[in-house]
Protein backbone atom coordinates (compact mmCIF):
# COMPACT_ATOMS: atom_id res chain seq x y z
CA UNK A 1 124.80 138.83 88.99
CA UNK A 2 122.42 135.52 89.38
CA UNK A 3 123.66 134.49 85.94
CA UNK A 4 127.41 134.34 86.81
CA UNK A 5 126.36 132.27 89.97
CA UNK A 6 124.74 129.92 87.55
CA UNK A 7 127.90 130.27 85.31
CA UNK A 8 129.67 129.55 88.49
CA UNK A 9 127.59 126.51 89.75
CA UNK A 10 127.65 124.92 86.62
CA UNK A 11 131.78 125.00 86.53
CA UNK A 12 132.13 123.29 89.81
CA UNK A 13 129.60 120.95 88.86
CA UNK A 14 131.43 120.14 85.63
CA UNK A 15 134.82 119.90 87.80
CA UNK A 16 133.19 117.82 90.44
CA UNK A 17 131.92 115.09 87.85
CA UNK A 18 135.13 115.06 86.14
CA UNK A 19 137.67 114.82 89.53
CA UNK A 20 135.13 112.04 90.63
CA UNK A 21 134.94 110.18 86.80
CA UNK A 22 138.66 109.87 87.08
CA UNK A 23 138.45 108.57 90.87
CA UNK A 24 136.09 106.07 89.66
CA UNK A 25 137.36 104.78 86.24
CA UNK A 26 140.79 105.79 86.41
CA UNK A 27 142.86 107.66 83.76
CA UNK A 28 141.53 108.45 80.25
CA UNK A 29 141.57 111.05 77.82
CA UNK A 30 139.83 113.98 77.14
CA UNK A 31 138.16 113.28 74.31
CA UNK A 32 136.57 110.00 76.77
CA UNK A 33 135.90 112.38 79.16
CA UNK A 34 133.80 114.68 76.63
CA UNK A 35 132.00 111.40 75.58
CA UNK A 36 131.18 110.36 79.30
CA UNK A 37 130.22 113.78 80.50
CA UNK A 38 128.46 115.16 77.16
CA UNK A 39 130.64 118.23 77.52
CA UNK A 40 132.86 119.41 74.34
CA UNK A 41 136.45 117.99 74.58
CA UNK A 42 137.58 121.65 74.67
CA UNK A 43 135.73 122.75 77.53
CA UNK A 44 136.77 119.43 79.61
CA UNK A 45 140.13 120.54 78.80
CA UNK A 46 139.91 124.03 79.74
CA UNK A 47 138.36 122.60 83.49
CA UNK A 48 141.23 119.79 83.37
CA UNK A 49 143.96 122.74 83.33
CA UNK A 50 141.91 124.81 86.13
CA UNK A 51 141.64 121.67 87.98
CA UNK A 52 145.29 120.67 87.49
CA UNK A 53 146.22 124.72 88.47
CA UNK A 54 144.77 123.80 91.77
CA UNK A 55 146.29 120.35 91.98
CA UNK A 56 143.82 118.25 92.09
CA UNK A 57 144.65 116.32 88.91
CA UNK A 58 147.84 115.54 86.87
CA UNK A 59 148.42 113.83 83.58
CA UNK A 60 150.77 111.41 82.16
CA UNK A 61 151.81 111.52 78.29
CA UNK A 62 151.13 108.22 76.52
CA UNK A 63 152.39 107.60 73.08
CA UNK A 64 150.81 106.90 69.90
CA UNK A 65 151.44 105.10 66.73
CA UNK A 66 151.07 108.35 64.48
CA UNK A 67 150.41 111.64 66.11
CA UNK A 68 151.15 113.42 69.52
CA UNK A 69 151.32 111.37 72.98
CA UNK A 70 147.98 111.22 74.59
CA UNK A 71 147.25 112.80 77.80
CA UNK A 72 145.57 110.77 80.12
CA UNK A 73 144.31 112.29 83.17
């Protein structure tokens, strides 16, 4: 049980830094969120859908040149 609390505590850690790296530098991408945070850009994007489930962050689609549109959170 203690090791799914750290599991646990170590999510809303990871949430807390990212909802309060956006407050503080504005919107960006998940891959600059992986590079600020030192968390893989998969895993930020698996907390930035929980987080935006619970509504505490949206995104906005910006194009590219080549490619998909970028999400910035």
């Amino acid at each position: 049980m203690e090791a799914k609390s750290q599991k646990n505590d170590a999510t809303v850690r990871t949430r807390r830094a990212i909802v309060n790296l956006l407050k503080q530098e504005g919107a960006m991408d998940s891959k600059e969120l992986s590079t600020r945070l030192g968390v893989s850009a998969m895993a930020i994007r698996q907390h930035l859908y929980a987080l935006q489930s619970e509504r505490l962050v949206t995104y906005q689609e910006e194009p590219r040149p080549m490619g998909r549109p970028a999400k910035l959170w």
